[in-house]
Protein backbone atom coordinates (compact mmCIF):
# COMPACT_ATOMS: atom_id res chain seq x y z
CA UNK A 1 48.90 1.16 14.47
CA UNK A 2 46.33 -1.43 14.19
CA UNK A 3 43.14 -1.41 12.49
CA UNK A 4 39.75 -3.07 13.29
CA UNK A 5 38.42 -4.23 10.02
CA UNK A 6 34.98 -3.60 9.64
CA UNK A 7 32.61 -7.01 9.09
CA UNK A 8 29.41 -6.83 7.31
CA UNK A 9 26.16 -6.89 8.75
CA UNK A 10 25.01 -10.21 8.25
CA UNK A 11 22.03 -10.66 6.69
CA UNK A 12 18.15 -11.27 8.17
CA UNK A 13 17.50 -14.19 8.83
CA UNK A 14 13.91 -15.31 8.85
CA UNK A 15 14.84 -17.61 12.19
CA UNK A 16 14.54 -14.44 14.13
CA UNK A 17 11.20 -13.89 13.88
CA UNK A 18 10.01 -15.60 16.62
CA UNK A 19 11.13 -14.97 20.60
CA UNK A 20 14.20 -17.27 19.87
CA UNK A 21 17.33 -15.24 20.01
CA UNK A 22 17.63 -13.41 23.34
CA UNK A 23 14.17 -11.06 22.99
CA UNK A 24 11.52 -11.50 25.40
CA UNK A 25 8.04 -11.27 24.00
CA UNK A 26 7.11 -12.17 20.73
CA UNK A 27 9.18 -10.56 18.22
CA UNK A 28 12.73 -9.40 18.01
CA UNK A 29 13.38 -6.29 18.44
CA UNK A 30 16.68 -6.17 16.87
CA UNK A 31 15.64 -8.16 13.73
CA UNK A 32 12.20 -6.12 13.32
CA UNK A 33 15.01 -3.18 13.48
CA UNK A 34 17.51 -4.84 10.63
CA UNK A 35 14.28 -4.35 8.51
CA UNK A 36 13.93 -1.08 8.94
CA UNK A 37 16.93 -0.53 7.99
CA UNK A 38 17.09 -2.46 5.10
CA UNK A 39 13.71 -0.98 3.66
CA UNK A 40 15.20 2.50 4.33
CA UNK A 41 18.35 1.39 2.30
CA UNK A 42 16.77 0.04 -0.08
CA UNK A 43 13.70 2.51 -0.61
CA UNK A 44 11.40 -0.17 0.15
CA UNK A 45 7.71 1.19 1.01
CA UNK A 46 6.18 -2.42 2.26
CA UNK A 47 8.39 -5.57 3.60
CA UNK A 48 5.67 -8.26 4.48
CA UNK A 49 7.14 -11.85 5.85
CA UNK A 50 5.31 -15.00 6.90
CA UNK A 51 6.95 -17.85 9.05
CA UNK A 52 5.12 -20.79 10.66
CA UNK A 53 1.86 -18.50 10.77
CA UNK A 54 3.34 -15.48 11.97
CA UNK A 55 3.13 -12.68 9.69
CA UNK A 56 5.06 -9.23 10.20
CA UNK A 57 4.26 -6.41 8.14
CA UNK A 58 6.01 -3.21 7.82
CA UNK A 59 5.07 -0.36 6.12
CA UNK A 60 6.75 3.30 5.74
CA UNK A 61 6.18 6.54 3.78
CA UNK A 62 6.55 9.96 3.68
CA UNK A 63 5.00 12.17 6.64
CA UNK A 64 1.44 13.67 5.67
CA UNK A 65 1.34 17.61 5.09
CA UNK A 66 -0.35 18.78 8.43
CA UNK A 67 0.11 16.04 10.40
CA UNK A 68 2.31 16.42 13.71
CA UNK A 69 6.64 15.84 13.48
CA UNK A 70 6.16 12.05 14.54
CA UNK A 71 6.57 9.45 12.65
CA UNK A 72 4.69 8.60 9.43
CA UNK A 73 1.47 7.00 10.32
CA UNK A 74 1.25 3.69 8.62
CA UNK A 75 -2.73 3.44 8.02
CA UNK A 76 -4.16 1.68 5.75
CA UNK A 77 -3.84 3.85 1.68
CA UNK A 78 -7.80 3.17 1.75
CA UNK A 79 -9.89 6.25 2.18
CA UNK A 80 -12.91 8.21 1.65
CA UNK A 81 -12.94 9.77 -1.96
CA UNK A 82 -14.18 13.53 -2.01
CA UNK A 83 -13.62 14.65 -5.53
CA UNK A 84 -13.84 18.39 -5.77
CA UNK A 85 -17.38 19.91 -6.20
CA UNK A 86 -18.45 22.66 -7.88
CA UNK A 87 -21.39 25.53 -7.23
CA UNK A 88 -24.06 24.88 -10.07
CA UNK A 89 -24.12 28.23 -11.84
CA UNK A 90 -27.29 30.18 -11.39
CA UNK A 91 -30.17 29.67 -14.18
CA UNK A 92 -29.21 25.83 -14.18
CA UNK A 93 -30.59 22.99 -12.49
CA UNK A 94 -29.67 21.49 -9.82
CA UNK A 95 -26.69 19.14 -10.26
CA UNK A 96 -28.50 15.54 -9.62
CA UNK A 97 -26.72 13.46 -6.45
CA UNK A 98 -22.96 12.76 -6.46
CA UNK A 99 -22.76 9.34 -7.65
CA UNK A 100 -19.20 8.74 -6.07
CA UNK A 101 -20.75 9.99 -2.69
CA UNK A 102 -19.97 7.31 -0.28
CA UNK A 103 -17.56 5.20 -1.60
CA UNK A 104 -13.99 4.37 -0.18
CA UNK A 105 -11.11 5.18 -2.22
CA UNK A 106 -7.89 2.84 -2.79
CA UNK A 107 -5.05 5.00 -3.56
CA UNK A 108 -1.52 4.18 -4.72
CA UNK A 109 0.97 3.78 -2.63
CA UNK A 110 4.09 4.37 -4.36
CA UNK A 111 5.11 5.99 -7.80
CA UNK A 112 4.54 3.44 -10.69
CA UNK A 113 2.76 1.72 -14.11
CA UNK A 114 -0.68 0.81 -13.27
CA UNK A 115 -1.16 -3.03 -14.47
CA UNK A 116 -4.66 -5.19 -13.65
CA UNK A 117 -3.45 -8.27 -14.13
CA UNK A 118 -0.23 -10.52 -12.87
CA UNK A 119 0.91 -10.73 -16.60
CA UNK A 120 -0.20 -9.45 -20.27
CA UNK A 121 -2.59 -12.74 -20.77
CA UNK A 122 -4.04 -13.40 -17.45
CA UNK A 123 -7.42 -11.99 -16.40
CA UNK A 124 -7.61 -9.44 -14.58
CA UNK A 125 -7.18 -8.82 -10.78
CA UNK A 126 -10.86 -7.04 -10.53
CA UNK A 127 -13.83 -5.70 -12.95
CA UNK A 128 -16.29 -3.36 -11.95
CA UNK A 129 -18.74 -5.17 -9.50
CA UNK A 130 -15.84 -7.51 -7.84
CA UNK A 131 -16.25 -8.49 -4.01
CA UNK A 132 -12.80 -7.68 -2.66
CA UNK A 133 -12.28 -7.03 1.00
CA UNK A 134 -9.09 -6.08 3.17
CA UNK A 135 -6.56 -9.19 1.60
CA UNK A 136 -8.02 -9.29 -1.95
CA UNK A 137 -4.89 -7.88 -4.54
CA UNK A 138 -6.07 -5.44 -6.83
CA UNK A 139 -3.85 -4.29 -9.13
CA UNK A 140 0.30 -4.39 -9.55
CA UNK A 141 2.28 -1.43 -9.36
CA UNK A 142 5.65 -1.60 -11.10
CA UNK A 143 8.36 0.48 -9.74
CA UNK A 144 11.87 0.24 -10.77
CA UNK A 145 11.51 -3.26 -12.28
CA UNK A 146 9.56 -4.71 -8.66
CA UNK A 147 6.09 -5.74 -9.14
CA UNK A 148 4.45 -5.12 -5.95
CA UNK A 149 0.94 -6.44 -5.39
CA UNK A 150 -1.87 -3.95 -3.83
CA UNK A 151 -4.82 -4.90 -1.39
CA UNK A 152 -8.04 -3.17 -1.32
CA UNK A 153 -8.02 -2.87 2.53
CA UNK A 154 -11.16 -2.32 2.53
CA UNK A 155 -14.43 -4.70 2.12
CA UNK A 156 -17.17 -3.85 -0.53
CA UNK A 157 -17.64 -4.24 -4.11
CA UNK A 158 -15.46 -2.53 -7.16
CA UNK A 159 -17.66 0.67 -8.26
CA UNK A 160 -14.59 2.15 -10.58
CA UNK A 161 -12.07 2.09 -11.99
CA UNK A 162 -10.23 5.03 -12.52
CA UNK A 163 -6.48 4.21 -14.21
CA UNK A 164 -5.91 2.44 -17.36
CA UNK A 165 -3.71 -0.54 -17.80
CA UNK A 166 -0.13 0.36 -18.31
CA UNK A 167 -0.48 4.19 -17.37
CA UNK A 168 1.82 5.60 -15.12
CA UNK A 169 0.41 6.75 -11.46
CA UNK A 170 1.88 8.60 -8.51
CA UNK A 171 1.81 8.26 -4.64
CA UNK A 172 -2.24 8.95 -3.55
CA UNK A 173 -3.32 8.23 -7.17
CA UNK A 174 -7.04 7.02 -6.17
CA UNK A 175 -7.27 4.14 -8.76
CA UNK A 176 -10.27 2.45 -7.51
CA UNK A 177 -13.71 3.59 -5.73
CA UNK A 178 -15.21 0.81 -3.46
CA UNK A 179 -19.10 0.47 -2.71
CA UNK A 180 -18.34 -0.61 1.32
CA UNK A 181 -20.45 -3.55 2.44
């Protein structure tokens, strides 16, 4: 009786990014699909690459409650922020306008500690009144010893800040409010 031993996968290999290596069109399908696996293996939320100005990036995450059975939807974790209002009671005045009315939130992506800086002595990534827009990092989440770097993906100016440095946040954790431009 003979067996077939089993080889390992081989690894990615950033040469297969391009149309080289049997794919027509630009990318390769069976490399783009190696990452896939390898981010679902590795419960990776956000693989980005960059060769000879190409950049892929791939992005996965849990399916939104009431969203249809397809896959996860990989927009951008920007949105609009609508905290939770209240009826003024009767006998009081009028509450004056929401002040967070209008701004775009940037949430967390993943489960982690909240830092704003790279490291303990640097400055940090943004203050209140920054100009960031859609490639500006603004904060590091730390998740099981990875730093991961976050982009505003959105363009405006920093209104607030809403975590502290070091505290622990989970997935949709709104962190920031952007003024849009």
């Amino acid at each position: 009786m003979s067996e077939k031993k089993r080889k390992p996968k081989p690894a990615v290999k950033p040469a297969a990014v391009g149309g080289k290596g049997g794919a027509a069109g630009p990318m390769n399908v069976d490399f783009l699909q190696q990452l896939v696996d390898l981010m679902a293996s590795n419960d990776l939320n956000t693989v980005e690459l960059r060769e000879s100005g190409r950049r892929i990036v791939l992005k996965r995450g849990a399916v939104q409650s009431g969203s249809s059975s397809g896959p996860a939807s990989s927009a951008p974790s920007s949105s609009h922020y609508a905290p939770p209002s209240s009826a003024p009671l009767p006998g009081t005045p009028s509450a004056p306008v929401d002040e967070d009315a209008g701004l775009v939130a940037i949430k967390s992506p993943m489960v982690g500690t909240f830092y704003s800086s790279p490291s303990p002595d640097a400055k940090p990534f943004v203050q209140v009144g920054s100009a960031v827009d859609e490639e500006t990092d603004v904060c590091v989440i730390e998740a099981m010893k990875v730093f991961n770097n976050i982009k505003a993906e959105t363009r405006g100016s920093i209104a607030k800040i809403l975590v502290a440095n070091g505290q622990t946040v989970e997935f949709g954790t709104v962190i920031f409010l952007v003024k849009p431009s």
